[in-house]
C-alpha atoms as a PDB file:
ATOM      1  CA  UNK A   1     -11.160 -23.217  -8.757  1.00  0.00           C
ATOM      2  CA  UNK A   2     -13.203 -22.779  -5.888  1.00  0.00           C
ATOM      3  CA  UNK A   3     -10.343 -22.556  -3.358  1.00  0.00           C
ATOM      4  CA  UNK A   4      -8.968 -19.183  -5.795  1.00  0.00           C
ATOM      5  CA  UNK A   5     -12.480 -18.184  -5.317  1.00  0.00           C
ATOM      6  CA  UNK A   6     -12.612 -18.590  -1.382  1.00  0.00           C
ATOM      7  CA  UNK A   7      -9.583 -17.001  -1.253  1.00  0.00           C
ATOM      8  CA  UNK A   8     -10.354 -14.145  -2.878  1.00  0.00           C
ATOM      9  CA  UNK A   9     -13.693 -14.036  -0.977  1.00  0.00           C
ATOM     10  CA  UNK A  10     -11.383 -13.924   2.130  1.00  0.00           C
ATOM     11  CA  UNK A  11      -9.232 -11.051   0.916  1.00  0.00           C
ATOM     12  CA  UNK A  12     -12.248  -8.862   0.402  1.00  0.00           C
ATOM     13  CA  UNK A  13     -13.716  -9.544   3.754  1.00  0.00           C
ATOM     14  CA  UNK A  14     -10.417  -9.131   5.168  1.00  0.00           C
ATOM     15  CA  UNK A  15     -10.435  -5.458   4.984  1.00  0.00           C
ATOM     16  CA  UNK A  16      -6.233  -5.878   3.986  1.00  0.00           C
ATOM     17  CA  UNK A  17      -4.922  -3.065   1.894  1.00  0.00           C
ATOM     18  CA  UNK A  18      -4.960  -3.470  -1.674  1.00  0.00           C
ATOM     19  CA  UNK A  19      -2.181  -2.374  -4.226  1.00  0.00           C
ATOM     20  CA  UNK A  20      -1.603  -2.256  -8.101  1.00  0.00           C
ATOM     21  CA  UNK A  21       1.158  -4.078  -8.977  1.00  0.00           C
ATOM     22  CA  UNK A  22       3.371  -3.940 -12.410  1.00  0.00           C
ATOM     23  CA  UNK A  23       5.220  -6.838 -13.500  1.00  0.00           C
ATOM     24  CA  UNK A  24       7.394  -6.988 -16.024  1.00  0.00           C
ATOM     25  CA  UNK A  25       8.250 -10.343 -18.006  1.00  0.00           C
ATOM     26  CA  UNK A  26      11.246 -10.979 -19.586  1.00  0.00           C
ATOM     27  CA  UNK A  27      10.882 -11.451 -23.216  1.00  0.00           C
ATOM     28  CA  UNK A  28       7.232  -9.968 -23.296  1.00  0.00           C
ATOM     29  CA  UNK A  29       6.289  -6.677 -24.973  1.00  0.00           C
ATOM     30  CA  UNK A  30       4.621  -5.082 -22.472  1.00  0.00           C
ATOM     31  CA  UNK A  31       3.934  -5.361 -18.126  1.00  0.00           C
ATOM     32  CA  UNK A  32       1.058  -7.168 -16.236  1.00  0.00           C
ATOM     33  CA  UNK A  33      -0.418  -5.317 -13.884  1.00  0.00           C
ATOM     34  CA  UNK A  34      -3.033  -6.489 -11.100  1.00  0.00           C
ATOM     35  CA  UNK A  35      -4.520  -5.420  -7.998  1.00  0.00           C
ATOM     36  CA  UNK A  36      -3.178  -7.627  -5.221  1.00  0.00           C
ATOM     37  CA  UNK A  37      -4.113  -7.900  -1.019  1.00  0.00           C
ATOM     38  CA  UNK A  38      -0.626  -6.660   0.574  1.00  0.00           C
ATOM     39  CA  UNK A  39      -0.618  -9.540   2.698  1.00  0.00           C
ATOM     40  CA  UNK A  40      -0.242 -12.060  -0.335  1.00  0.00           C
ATOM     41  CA  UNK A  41       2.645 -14.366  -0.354  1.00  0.00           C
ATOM     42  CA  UNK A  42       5.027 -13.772  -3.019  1.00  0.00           C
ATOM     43  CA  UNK A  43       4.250 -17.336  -5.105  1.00  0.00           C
ATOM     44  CA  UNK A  44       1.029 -16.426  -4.781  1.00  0.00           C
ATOM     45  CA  UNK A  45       1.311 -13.534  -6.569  1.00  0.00           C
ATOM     46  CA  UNK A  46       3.631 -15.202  -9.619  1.00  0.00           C
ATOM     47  CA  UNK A  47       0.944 -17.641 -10.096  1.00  0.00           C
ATOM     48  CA  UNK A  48      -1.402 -14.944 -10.520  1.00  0.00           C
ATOM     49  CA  UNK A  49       0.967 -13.647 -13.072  1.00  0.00           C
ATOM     50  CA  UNK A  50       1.417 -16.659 -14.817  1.00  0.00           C
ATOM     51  CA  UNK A  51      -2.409 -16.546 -15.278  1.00  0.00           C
ATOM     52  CA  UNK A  52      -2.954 -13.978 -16.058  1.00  0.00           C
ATOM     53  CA  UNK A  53      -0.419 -13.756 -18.755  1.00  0.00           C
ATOM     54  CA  UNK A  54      -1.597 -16.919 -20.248  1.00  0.00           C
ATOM     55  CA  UNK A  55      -5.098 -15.922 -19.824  1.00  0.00           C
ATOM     56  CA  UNK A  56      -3.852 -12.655 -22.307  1.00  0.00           C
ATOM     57  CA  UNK A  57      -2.199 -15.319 -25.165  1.00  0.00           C
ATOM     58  CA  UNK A  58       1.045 -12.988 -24.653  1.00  0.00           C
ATOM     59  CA  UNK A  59       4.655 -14.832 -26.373  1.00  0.00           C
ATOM     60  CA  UNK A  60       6.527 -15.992 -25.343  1.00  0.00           C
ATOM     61  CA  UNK A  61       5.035 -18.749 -23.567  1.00  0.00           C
ATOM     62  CA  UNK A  62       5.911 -19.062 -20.079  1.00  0.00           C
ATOM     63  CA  UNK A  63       4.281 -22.458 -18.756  1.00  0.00           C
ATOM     64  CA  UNK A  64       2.476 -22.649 -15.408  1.00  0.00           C
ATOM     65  CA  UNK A  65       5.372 -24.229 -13.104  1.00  0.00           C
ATOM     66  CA  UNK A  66       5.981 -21.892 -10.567  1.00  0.00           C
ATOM     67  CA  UNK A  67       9.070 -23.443  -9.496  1.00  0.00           C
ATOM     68  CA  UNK A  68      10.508 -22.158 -12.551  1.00  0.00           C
ATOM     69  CA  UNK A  69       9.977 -18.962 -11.738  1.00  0.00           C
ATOM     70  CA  UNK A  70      11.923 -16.038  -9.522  1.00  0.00           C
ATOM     71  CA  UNK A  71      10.379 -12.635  -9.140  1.00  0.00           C
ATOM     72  CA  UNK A  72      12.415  -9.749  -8.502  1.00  0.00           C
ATOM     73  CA  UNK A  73      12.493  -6.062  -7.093  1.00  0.00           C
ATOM     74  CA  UNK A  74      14.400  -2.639  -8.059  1.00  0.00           C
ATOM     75  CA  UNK A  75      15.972  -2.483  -4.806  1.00  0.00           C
ATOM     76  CA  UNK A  76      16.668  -5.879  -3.826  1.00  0.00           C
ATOM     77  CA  UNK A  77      18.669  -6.162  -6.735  1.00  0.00           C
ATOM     78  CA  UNK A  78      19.687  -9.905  -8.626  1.00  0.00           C
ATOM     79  CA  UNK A  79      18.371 -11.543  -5.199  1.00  0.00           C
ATOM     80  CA  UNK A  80      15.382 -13.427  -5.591  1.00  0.00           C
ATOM     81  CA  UNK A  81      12.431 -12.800  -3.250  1.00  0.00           C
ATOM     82  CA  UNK A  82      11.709 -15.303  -0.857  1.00  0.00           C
ATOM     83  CA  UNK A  83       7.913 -17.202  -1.931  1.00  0.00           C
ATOM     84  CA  UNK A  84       6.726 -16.750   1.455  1.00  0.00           C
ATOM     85  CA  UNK A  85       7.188 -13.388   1.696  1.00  0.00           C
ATOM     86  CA  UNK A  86       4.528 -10.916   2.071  1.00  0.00           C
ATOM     87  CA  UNK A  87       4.467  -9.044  -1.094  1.00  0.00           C
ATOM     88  CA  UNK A  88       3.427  -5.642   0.317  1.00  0.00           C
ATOM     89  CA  UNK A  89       6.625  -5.796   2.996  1.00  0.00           C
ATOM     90  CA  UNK A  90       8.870  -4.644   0.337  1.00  0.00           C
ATOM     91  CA  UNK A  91       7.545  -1.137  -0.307  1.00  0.00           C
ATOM     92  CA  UNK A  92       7.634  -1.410  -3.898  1.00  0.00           C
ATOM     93  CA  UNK A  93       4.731  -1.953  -6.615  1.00  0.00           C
ATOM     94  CA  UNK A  94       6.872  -2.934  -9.629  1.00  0.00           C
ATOM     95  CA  UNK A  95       8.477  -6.216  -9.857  1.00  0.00           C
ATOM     96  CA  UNK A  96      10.506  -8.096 -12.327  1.00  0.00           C
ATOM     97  CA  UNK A  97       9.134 -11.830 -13.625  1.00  0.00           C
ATOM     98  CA  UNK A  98      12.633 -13.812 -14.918  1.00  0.00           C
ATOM     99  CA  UNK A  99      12.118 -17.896 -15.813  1.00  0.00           C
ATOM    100  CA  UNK A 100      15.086 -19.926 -13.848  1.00  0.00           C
ATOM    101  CA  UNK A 101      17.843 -21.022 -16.158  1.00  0.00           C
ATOM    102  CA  UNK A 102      18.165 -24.346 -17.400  1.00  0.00           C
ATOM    103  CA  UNK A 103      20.892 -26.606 -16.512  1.00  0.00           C
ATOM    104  CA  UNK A 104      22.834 -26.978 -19.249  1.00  0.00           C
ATOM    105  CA  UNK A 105      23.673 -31.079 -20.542  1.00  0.00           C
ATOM    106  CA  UNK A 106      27.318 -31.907 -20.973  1.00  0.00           C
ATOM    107  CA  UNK A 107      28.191 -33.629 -23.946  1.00  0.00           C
ATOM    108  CA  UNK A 108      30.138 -36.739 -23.134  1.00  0.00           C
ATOM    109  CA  UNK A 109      32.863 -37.581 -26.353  1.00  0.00           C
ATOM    110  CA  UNK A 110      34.185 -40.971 -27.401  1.00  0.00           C
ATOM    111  CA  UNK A 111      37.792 -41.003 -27.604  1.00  0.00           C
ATOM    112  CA  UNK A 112      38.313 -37.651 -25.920  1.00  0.00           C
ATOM    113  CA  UNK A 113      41.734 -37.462 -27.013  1.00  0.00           C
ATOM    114  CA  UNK A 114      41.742 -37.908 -30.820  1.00  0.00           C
ATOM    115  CA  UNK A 115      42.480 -34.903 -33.073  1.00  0.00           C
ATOM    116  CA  UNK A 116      39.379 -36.016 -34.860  1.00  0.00           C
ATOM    117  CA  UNK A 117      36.941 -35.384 -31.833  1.00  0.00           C
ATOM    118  CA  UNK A 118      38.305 -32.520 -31.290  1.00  0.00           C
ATOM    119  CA  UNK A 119      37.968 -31.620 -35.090  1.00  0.00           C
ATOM    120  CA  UNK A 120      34.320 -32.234 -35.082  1.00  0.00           C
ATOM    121  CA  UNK A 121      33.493 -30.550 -31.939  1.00  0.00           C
ATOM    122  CA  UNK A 122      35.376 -27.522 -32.994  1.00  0.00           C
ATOM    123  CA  UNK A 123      32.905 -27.169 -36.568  1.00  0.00           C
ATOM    124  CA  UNK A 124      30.185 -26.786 -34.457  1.00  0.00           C
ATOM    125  CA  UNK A 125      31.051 -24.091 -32.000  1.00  0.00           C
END
C-alpha cells in the first residue's frame, strides 16, 4: 500500500497531465471512470480498474489477476493494447475492460468409436 501511495505522491509532483478516463466492463451495468496521469502504463491503469470496481461491490465479479485481463480502444479495434503502453499516447479517454477467454477442456471418450459413446455425447449437446 505504501508503494500505490508513493506513486501517486510522484504523479502529483510530477506536474504530468491528468485525464478522466471511462471504462466500460463487460457484463457490468454501468462505466468506471477515474482520473489518471497520461504517462501511466496501460496495466497500471486496469489494476486501478479492477479496484476500483471491486472497491464499488459491482457483479459480476471480476477477480484481481491482471493477466486475465485485455483493455481495449474505439479505434484500435479487437487489438489489445500493449501493458506498457502509455495510456495517454492513444488520444482517446474511453476504453473497453474484456476478461481473456478461458481455454476450453477437451473431453477425452472411452471407446471413441461405439454407437453408444456417441449416443451419450449426443443427449447432452
Amino acid at each position: 500500500m505504501m508503494l500505490f501511495k508513493q506513486k501517486k505522491d510522484e504523479v502529483r509532483r510530477g506536474g504530468g497531465n491528468r485525464i478522466l478516463i471511462t471504462i466500460t466492463v463487460v457484463g457490468s451495468a454501468g462505466p468506471l471512470r477515474f482520473v489518471v496521469d497520461e504517462k501511466e502504463v496501460v496495466a497500471d491503469v486496469i489494476e486501478t480498474a479492477l479496484k476500483s470496481y471491486a472497491r464499488e461491490g459491482r457483479l459480476p465479479v471480476l477477480g484481481t489477476k491482471l493477466s486475465d485481463f485485455f483493455l481495449y480502444t474505439p479505434i484500435a479495434g479487437t487489438e489489445a493494447l500493449s501493458p506498457w503502453a502509455m495510456i495517454g499516447s492513444f488520444g482517446v479517454r474511453n476504453f473497453m475492460l474484456c476478461k481473456k477467454a478461458r481455454r476450453q477442456v477437451q473431453i477425452k471418450r472411452k471407446n471413441s468409436g461405439s454407437w453408444k459413446s456417441w449416443f451419450s455425447l449426443a443427449s447432452y449437446h
